[in-house]
C-alpha atoms as a PDB file:
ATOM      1  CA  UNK A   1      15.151 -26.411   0.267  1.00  0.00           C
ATOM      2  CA  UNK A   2      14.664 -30.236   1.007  1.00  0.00           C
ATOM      3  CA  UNK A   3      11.452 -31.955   2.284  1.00  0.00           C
ATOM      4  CA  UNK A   4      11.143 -35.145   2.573  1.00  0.00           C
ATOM      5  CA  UNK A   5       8.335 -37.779   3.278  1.00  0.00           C
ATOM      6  CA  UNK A   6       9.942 -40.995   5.727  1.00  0.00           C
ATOM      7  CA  UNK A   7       8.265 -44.276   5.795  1.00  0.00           C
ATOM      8  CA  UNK A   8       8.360 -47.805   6.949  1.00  0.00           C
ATOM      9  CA  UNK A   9      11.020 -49.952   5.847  1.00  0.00           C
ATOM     10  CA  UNK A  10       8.590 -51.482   3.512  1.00  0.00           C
ATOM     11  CA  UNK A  11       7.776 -48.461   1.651  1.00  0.00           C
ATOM     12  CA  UNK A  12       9.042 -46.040  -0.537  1.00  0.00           C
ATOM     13  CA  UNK A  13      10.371 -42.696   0.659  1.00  0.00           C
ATOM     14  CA  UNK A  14      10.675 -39.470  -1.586  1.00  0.00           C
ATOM     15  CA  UNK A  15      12.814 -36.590  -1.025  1.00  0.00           C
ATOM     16  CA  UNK A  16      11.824 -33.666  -3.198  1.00  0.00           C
ATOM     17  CA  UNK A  17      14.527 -30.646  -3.994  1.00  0.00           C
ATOM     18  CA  UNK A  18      15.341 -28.389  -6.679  1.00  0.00           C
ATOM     19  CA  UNK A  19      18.831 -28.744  -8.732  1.00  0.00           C
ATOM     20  CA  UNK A  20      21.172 -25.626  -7.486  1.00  0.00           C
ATOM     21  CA  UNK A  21      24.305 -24.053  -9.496  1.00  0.00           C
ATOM     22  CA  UNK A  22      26.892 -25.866  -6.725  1.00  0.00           C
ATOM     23  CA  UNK A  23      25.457 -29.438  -7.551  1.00  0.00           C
ATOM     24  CA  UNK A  24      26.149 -28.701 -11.286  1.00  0.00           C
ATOM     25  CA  UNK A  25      28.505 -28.528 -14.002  1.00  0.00           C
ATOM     26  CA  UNK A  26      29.468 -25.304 -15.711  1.00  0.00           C
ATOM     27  CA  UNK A  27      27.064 -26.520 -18.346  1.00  0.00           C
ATOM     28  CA  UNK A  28      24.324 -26.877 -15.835  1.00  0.00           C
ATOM     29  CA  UNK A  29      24.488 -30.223 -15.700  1.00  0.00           C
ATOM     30  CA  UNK A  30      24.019 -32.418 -12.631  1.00  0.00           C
ATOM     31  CA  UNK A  31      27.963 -33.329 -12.030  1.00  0.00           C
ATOM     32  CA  UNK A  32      27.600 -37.499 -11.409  1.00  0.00           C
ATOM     33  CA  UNK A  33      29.314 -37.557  -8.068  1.00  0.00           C
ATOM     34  CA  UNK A  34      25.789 -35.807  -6.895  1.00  0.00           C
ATOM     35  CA  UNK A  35      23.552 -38.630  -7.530  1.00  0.00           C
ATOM     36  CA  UNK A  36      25.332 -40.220  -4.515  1.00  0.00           C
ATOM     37  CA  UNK A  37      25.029 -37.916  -2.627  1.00  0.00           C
ATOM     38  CA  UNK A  38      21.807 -37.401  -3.126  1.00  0.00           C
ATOM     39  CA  UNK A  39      21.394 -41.293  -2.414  1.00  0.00           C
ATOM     40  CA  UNK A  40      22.637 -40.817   0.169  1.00  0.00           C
ATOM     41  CA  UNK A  41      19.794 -38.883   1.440  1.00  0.00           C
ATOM     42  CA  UNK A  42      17.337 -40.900   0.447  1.00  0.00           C
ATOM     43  CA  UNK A  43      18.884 -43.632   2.573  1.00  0.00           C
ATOM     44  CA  UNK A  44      18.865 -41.226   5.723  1.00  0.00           C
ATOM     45  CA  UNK A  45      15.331 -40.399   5.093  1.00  0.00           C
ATOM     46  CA  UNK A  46      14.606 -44.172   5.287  1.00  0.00           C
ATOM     47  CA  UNK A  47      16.417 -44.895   8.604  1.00  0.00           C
ATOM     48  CA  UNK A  48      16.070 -42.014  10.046  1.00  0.00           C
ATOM     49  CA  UNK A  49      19.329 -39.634  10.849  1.00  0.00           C
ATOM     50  CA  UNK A  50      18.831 -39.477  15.095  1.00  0.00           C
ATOM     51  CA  UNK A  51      17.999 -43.156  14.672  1.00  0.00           C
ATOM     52  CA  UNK A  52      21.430 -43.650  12.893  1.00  0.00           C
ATOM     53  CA  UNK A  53      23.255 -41.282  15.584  1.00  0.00           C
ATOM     54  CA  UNK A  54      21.497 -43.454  18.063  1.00  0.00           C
ATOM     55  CA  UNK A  55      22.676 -46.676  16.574  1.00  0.00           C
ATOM     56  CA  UNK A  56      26.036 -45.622  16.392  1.00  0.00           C
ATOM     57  CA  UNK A  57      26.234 -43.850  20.052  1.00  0.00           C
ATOM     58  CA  UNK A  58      24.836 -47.189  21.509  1.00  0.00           C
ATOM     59  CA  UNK A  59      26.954 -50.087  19.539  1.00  0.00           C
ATOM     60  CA  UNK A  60      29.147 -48.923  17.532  1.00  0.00           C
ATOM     61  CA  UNK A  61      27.572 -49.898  14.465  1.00  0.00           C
ATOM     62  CA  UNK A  62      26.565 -48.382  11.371  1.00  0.00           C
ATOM     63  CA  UNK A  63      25.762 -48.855   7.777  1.00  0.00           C
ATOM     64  CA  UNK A  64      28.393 -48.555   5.497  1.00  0.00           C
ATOM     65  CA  UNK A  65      28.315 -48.811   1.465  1.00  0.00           C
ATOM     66  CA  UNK A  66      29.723 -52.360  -0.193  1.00  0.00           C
ATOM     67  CA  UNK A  67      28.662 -51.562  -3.992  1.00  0.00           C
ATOM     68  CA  UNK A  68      26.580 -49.092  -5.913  1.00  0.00           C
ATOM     69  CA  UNK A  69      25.595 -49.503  -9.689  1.00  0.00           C
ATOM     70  CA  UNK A  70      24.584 -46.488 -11.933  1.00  0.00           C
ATOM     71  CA  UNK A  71      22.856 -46.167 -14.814  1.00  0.00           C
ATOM     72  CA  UNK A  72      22.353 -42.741 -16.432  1.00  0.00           C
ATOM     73  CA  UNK A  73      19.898 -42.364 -18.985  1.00  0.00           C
ATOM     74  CA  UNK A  74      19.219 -38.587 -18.874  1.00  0.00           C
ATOM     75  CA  UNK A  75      20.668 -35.637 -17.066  1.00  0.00           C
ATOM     76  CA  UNK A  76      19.088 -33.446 -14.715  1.00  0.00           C
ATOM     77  CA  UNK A  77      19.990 -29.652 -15.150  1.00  0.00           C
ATOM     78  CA  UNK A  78      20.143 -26.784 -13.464  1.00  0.00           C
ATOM     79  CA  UNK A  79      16.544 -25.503 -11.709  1.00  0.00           C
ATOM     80  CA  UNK A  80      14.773 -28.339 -12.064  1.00  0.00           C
ATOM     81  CA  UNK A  81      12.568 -29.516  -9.214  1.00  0.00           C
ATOM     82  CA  UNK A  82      13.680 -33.697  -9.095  1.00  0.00           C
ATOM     83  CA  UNK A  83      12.298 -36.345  -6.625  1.00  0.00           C
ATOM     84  CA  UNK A  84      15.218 -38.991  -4.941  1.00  0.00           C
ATOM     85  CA  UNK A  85      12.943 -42.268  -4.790  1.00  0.00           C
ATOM     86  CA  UNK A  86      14.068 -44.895  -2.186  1.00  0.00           C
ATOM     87  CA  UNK A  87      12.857 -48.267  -1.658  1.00  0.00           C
ATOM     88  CA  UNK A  88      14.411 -50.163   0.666  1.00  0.00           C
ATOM     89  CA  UNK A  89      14.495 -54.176   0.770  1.00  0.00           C
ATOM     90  CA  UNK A  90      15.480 -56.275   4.027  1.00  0.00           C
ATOM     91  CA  UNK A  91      17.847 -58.598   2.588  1.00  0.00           C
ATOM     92  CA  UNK A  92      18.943 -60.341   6.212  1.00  0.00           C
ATOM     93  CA  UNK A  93      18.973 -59.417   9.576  1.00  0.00           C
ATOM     94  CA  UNK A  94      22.497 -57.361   9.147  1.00  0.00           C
ATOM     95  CA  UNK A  95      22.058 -56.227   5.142  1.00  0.00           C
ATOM     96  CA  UNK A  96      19.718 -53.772   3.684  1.00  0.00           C
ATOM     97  CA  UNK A  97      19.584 -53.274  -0.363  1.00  0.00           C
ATOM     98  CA  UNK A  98      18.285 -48.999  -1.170  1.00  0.00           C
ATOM     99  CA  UNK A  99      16.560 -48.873  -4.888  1.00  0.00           C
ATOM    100  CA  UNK A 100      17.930 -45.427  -5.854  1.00  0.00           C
ATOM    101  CA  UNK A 101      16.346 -43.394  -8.467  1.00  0.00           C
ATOM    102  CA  UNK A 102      16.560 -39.330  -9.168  1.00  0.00           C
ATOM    103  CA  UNK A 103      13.130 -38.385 -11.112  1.00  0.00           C
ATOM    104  CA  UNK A 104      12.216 -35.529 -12.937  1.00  0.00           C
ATOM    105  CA  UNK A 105       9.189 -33.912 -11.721  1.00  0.00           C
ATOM    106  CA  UNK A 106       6.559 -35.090 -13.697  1.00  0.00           C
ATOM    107  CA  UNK A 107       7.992 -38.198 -15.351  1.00  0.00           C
ATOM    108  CA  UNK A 108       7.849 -41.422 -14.470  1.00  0.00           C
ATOM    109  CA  UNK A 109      10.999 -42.959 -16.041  1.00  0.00           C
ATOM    110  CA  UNK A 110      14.107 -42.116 -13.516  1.00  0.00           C
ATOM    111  CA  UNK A 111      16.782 -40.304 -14.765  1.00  0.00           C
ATOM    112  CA  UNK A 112      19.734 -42.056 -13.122  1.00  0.00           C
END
């Protein structure tokens, strides 16, 4: 159960979803491997997944991954309803930067 809001480059885009049993721990906790995947989303959401396909069936190009950083302050758990905040920055004409963040609903601090 994903929706998700897509935007101009320039803007912010927000998946929302709800944490299920296979993207936890046996504790209940959000495993950490998750978070990218769920960033992975959000970065989707920004480009656009046909436009990606479309890119890729045309030139040959795509976007690949040179670095993340991660910082996890809090854990998200089991049934909670979280928001995957993207913000995108233009950094030349071949590299994009993603601002990551997983939110709990409700709070404005991110949790990762």
């Amino acid at each position: 159960n994903i929706s998700c809001r897509s935007a101009p480059l320039s803007m912010t885009t927000s998946i929302y979803r709800f944490v299920y049993m296979e993207d936890t721990d046996c504790t209940g906790v959000v495993y950490h491997s998750n978070y990218l995947r769920w960033w992975q989303q959000g970065r989707e959401a920004v480009l656009g997944q046909q436009g990606l396909v479309d890119l890729f069936a045309s030139s040959g190009r795509s976007f690949v991954v040179c670095s993340v950083e991660q910082t996890f302050k809090k854990s998200a758990r089991l049934g909670q309803a979280i928001e995957i905040r993207t913000i995108p920055t233009v950094e030349s004409k071949y590299r994009l930067s993603f601002d990551c963040g997983v939110y709990r609903e409700g709070e404005k601090d991110p949790l990762v």
